[in-house]
C-alpha atoms as a PDB file:
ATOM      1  CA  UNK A   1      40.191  12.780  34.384  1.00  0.00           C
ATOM      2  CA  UNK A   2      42.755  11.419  31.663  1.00  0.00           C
ATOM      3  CA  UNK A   3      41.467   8.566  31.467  1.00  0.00           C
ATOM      4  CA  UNK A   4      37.952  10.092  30.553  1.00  0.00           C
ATOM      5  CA  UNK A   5      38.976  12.141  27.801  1.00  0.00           C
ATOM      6  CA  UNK A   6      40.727   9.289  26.320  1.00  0.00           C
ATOM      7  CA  UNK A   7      37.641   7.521  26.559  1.00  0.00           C
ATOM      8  CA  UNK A   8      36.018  10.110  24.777  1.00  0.00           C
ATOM      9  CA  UNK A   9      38.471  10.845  22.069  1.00  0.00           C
ATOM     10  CA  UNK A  10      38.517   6.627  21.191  1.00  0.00           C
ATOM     11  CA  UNK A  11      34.775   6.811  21.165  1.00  0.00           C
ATOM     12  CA  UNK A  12      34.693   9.822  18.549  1.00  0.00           C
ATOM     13  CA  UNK A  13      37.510   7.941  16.454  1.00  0.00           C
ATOM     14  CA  UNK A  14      35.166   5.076  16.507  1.00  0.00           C
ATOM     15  CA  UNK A  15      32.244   6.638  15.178  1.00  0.00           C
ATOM     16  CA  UNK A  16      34.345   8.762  12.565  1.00  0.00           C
ATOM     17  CA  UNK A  17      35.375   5.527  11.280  1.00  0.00           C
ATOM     18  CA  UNK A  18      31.624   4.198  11.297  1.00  0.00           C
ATOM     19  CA  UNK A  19      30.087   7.100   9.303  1.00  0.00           C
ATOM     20  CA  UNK A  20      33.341   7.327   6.987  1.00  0.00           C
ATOM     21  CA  UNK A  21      32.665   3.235   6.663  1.00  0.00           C
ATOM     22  CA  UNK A  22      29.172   3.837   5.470  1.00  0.00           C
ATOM     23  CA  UNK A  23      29.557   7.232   3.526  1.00  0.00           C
ATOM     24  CA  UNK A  24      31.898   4.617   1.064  1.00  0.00           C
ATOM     25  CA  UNK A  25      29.121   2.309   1.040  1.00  0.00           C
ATOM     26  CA  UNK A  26      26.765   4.697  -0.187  1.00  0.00           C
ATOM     27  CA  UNK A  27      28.896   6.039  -2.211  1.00  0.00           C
ATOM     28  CA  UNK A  28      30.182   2.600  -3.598  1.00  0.00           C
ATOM     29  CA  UNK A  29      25.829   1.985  -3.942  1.00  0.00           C
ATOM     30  CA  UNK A  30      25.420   5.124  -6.015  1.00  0.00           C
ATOM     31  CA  UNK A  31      28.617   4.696  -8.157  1.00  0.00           C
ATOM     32  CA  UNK A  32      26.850   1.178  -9.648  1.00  0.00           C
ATOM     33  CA  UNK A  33      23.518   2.462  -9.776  1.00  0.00           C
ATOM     34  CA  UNK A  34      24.817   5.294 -11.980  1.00  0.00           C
ATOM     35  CA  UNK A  35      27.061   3.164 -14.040  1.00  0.00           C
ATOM     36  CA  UNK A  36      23.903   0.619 -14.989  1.00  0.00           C
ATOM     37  CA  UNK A  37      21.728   4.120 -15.197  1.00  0.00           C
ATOM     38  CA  UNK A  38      20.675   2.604 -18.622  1.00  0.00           C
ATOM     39  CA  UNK A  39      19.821  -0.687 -17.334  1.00  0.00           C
ATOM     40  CA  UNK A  40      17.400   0.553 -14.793  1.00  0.00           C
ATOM     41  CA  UNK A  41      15.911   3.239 -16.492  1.00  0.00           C
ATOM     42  CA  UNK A  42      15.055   1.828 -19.914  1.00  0.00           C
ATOM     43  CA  UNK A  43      12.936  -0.902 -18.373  1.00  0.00           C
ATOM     44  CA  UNK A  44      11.034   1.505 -16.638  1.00  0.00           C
ATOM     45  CA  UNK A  45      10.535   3.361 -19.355  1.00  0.00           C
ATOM     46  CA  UNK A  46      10.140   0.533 -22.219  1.00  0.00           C
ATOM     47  CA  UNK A  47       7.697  -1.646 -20.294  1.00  0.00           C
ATOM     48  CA  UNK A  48       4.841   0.732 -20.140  1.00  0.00           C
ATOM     49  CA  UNK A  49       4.698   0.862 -23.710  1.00  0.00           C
ATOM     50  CA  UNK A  50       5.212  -2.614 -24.615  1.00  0.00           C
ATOM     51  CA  UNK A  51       2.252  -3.222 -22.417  1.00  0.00           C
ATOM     52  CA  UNK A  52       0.125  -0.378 -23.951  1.00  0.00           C
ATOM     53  CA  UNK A  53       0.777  -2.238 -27.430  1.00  0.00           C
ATOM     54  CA  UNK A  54      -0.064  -5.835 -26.058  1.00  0.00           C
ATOM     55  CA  UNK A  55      -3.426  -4.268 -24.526  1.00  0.00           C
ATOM     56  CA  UNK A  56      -4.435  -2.865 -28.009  1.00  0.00           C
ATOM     57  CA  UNK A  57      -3.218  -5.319 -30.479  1.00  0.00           C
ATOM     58  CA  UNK A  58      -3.941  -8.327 -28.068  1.00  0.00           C
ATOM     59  CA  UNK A  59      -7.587 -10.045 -28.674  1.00  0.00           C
ATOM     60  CA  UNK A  60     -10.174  -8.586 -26.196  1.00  0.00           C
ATOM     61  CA  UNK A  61     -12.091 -11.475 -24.520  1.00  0.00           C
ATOM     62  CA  UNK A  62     -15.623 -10.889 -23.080  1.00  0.00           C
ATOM     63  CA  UNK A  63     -16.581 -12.758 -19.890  1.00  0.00           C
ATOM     64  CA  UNK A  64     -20.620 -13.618 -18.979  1.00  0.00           C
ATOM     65  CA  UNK A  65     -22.282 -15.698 -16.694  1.00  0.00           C
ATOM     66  CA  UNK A  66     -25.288 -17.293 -15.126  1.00  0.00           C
ATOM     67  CA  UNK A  67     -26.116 -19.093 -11.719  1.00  0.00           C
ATOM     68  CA  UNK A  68     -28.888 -21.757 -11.143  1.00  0.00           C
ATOM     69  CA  UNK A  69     -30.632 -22.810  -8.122  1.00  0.00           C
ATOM     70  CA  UNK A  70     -31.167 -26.504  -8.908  1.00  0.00           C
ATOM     71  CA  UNK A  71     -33.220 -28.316  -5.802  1.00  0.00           C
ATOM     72  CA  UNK A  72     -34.226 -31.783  -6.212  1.00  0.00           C
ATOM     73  CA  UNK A  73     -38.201 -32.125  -6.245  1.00  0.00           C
ATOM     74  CA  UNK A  74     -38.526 -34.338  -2.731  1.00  0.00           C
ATOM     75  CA  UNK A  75     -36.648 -31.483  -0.578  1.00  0.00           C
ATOM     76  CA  UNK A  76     -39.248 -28.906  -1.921  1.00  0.00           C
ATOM     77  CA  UNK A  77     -42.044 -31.762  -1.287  1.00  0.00           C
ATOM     78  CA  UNK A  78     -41.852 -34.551   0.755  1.00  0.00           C
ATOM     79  CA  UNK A  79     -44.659 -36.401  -0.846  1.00  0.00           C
ATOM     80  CA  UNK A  80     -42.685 -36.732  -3.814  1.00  0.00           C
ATOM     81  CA  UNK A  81     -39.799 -38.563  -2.021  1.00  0.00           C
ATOM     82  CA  UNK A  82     -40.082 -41.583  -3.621  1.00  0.00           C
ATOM     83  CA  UNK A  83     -41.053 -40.577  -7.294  1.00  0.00           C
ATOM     84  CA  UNK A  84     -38.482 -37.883  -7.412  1.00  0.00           C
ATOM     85  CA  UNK A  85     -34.943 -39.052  -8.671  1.00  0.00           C
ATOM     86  CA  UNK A  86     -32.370 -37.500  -6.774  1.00  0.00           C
ATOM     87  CA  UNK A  87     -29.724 -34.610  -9.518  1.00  0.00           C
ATOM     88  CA  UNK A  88     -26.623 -35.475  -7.049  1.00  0.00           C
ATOM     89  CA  UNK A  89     -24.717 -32.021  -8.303  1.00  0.00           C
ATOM     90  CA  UNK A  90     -22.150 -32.366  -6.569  1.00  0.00           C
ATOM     91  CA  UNK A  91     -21.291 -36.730  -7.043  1.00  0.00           C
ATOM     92  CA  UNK A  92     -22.274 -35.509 -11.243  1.00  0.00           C
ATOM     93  CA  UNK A  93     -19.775 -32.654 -12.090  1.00  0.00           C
ATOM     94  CA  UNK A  94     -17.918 -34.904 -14.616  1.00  0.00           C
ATOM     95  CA  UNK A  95     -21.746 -36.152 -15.422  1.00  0.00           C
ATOM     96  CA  UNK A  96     -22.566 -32.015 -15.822  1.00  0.00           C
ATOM     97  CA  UNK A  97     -19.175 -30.958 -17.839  1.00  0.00           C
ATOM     98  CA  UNK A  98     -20.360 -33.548 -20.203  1.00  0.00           C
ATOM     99  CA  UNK A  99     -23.617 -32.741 -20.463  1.00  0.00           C
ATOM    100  CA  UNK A 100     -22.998 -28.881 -20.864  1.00  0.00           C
ATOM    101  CA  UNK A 101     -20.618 -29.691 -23.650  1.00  0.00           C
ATOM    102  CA  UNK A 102     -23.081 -32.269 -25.559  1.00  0.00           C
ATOM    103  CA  UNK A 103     -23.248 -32.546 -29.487  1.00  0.00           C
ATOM    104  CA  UNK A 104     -27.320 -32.488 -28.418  1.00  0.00           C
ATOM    105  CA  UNK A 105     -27.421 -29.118 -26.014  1.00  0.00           C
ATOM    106  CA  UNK A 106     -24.769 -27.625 -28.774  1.00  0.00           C
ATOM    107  CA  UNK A 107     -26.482 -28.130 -31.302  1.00  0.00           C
ATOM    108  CA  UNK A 108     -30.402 -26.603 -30.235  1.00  0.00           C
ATOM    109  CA  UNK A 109     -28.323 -23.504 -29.047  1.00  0.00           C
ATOM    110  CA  UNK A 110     -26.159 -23.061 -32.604  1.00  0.00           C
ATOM    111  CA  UNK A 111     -29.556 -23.182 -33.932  1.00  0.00           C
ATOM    112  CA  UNK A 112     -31.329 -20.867 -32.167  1.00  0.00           C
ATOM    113  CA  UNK A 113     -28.921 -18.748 -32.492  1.00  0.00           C
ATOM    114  CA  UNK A 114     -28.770 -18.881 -36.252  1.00  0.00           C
ATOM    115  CA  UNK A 115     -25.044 -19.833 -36.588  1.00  0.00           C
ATOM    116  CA  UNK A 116     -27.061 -23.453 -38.100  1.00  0.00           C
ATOM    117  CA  UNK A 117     -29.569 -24.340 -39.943  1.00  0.00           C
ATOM    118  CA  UNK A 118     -30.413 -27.648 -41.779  1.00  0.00           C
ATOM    119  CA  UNK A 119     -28.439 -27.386 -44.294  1.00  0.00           C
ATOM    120  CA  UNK A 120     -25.315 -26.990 -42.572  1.00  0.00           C
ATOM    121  CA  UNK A 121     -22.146 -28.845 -43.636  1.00  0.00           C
ATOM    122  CA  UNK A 122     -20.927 -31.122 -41.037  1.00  0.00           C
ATOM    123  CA  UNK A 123     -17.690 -29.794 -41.065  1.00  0.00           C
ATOM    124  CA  UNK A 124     -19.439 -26.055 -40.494  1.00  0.00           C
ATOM    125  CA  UNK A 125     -21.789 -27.924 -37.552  1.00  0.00           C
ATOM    126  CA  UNK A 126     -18.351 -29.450 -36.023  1.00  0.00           C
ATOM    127  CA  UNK A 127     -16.289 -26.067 -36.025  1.00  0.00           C
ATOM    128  CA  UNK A 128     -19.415 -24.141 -34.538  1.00  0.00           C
ATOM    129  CA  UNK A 129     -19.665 -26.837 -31.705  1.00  0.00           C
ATOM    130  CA  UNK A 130     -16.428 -26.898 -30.734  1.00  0.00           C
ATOM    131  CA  UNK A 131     -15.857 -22.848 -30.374  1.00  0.00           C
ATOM    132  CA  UNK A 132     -19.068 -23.611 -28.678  1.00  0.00           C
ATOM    133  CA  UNK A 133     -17.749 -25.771 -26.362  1.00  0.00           C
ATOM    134  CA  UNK A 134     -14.187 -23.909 -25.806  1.00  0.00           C
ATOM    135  CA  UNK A 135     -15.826 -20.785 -24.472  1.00  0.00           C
ATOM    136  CA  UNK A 136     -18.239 -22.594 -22.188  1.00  0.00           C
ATOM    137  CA  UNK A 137     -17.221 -23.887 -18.416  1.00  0.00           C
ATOM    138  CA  UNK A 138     -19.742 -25.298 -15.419  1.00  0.00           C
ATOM    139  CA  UNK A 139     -18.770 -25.291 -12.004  1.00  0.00           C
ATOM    140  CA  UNK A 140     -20.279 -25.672  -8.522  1.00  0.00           C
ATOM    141  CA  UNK A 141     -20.797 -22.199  -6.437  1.00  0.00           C
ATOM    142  CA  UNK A 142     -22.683 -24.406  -3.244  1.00  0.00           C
ATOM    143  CA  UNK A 143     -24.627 -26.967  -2.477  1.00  0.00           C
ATOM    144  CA  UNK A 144     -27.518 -27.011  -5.304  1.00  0.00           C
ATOM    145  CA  UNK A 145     -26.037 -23.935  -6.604  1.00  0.00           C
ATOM    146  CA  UNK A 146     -24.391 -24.264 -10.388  1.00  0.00           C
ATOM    147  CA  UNK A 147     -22.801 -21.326 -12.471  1.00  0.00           C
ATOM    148  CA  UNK A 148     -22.219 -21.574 -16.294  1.00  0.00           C
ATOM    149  CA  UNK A 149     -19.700 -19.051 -17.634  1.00  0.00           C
ATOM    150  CA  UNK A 150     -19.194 -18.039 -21.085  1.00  0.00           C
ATOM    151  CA  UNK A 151     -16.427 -16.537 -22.811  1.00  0.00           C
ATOM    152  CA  UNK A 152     -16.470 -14.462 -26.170  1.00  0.00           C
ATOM    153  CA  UNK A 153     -14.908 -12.263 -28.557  1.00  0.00           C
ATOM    154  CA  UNK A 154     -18.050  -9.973 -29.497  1.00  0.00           C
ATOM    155  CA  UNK A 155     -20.127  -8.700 -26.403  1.00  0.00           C
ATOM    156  CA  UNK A 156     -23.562  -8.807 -29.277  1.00  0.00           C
ATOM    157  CA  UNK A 157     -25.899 -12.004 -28.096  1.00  0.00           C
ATOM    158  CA  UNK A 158     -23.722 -13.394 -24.981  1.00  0.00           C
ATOM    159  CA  UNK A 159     -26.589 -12.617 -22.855  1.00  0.00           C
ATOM    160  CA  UNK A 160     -29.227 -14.733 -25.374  1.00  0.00           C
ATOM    161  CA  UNK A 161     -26.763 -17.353 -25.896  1.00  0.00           C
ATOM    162  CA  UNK A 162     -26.014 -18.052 -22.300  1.00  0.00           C
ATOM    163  CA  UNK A 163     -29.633 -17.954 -21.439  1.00  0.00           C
ATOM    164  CA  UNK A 164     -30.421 -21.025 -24.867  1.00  0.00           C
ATOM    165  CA  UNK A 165     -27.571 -22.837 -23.083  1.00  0.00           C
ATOM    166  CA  UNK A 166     -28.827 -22.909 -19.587  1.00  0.00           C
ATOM    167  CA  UNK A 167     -32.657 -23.545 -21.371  1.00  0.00           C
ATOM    168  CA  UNK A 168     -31.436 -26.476 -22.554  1.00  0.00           C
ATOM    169  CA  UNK A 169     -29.026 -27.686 -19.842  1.00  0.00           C
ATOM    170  CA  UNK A 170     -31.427 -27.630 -17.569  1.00  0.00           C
ATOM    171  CA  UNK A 171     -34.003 -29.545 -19.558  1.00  0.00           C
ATOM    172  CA  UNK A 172     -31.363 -32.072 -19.932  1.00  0.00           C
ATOM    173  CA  UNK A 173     -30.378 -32.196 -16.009  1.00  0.00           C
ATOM    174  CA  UNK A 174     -34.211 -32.637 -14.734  1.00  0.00           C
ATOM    175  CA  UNK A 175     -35.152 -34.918 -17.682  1.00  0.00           C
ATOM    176  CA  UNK A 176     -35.131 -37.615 -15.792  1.00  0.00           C
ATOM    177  CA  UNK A 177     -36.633 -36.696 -12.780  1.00  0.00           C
ATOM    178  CA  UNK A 178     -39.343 -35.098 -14.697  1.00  0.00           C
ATOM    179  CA  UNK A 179     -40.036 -38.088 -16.603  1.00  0.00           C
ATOM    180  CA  UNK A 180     -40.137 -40.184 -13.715  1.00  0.00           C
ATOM    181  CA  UNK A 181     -42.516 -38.211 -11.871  1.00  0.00           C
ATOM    182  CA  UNK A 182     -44.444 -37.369 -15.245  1.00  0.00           C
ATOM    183  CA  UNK A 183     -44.873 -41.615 -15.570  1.00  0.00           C
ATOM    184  CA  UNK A 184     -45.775 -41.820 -12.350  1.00  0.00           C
ATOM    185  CA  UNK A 185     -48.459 -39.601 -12.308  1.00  0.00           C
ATOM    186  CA  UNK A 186     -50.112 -40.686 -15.122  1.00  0.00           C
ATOM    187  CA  UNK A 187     -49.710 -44.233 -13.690  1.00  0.00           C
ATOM    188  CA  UNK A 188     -51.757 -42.769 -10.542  1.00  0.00           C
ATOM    189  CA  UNK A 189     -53.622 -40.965 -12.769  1.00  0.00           C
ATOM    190  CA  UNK A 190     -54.998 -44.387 -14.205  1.00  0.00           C
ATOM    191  CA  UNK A 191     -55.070 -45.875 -10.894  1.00  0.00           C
ATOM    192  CA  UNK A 192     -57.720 -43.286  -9.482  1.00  0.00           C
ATOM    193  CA  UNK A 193     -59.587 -43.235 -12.638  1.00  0.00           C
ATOM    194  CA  UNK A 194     -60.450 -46.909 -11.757  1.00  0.00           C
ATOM    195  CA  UNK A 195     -61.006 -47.035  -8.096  1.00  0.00           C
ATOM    196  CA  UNK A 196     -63.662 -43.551  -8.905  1.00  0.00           C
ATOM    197  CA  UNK A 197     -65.603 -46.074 -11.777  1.00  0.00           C
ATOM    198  CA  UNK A 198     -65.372 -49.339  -8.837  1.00  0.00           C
ATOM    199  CA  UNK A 199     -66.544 -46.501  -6.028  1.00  0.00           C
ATOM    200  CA  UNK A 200     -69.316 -45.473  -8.612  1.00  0.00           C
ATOM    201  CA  UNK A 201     -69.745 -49.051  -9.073  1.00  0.00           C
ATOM    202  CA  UNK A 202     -69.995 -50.038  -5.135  1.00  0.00           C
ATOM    203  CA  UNK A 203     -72.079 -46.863  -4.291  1.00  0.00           C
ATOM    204  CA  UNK A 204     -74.864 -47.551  -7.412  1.00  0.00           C
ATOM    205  CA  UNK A 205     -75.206 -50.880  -5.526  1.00  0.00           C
ATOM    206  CA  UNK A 206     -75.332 -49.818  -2.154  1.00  0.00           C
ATOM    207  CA  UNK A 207     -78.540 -47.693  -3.460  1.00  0.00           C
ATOM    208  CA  UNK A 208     -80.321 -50.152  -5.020  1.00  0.00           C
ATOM    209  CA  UNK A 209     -79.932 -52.746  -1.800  1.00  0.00           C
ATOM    210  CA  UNK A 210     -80.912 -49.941   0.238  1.00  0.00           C
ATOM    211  CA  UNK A 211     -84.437 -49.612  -2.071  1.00  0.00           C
ATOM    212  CA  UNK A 212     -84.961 -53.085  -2.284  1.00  0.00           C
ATOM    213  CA  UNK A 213     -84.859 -53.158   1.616  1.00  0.00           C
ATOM    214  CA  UNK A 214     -86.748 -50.170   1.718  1.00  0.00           C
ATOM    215  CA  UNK A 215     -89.789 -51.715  -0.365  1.00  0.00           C
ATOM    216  CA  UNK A 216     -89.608 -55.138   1.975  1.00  0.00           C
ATOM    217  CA  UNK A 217     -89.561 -53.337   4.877  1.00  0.00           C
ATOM    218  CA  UNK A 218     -92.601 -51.016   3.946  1.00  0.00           C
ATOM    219  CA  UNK A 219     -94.375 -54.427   3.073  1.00  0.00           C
ATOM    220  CA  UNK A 220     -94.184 -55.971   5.481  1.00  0.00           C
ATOM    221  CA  UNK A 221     -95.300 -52.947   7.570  1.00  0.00           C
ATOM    222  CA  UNK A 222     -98.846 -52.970   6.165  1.00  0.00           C
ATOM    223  CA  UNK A 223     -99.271 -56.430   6.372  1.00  0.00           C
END
């Protein structure tokens, strides 16, 4: 029986000393935190603002974009497979960042957009172009799948200007593919036109053998 209450008294000593041990520490914790009071308040309270002053002094920037379904002309008709020259998106992208950033496409959309004309210094034409070609970016979303995304400092005309860059970016892209299959239809285009005048040609004569035989034959008939 002694020896359990002696059990029990070392036990209570022990945890005495364990909550005595941590009352310092939290003591010791709160005895810091209230001598750098200043150091962890003022941030809290001076970061807020110095955000609110970057948001309203700090340039606003405007973000648009479009996507673009570009298929190549022999997956939407076999028949085509071998007039059609194949885009290759994804092999091009260097090929499309420098088309999309072209003195050529630049240019037509600066115009159309009135910040050009002709008589345009170059050094005007060369500043316009290049803030041009800062705020605009071309990526791949999927397979045949492009997105164009624009960046400005005035929300007025980002939705016309986007929509005279990707005119004129696409025109660009299919140009060749168009041309090829525009060349090669007028080439077949020829081609027909000649074999209708030699089937004209063939068919006239097959009539007029076809009389002729039909005259000897009634001849010699009556005879």
């Amino acid at each position: 029986m002694g020896h359990f209450h002696r059990d029990q008294r070392q036990r209570f000593r022990t945890a005495e000393g364990v909550m005595t041990d941590l009352t310092y520490r939290l003591h010791h914790i709160l005895a810091g935190a209230w001598r750098r009071r200043y150091l962890i308040v003022l941030p809290i309270l001076i970061l807020p603002l110095v955000g609110l002053v970057i948001g309203l002094t700090s340039q606003k920037r405007f973000s648009a974009h479009t996507s673009m379904l570009i298929q190549e002309t022999a997956k939407m008709n076999p028949f085509l497979k071998d007039l059609a020259v194949s885009s290759m998106l994804k092999e091009r992208m260097a090929t499309l960042q420098t088309l999309l950033h072209s003195r050529h496409i630049l240019g037509k959309v600066a115009e159309e957009r009135g910040l050009l004309n002709d008589e345009s210094e170059d050094s005007e034409r060369d500043l316009v172009i290049e803030e041009l070609s800062d705020a605009l970016k071309v990526e791949m979303e999927g397979k045949d799948l492009i997105r164009i995304d624009y960046l400005s400092n005035r929300p007025d005309g980002m939705k016309e200007t986007l929509e005279s860059v990707s005119k004129h970016f696409v025109e660009q892209l299919l140009a060749p593919e168009r041309s090829s299959i525009k060349d090669s239809a007028h080439f077949l285009s020829q081609h027909l036109q000649q074999r209708r005048i030699d089937l004209d040609a063939a068919e006239t004569a097959l009539a007029n053998f076809k009389n002729l035989h039909a005259r000897c034959t009634a001849g010699a008939t009556r005879r």
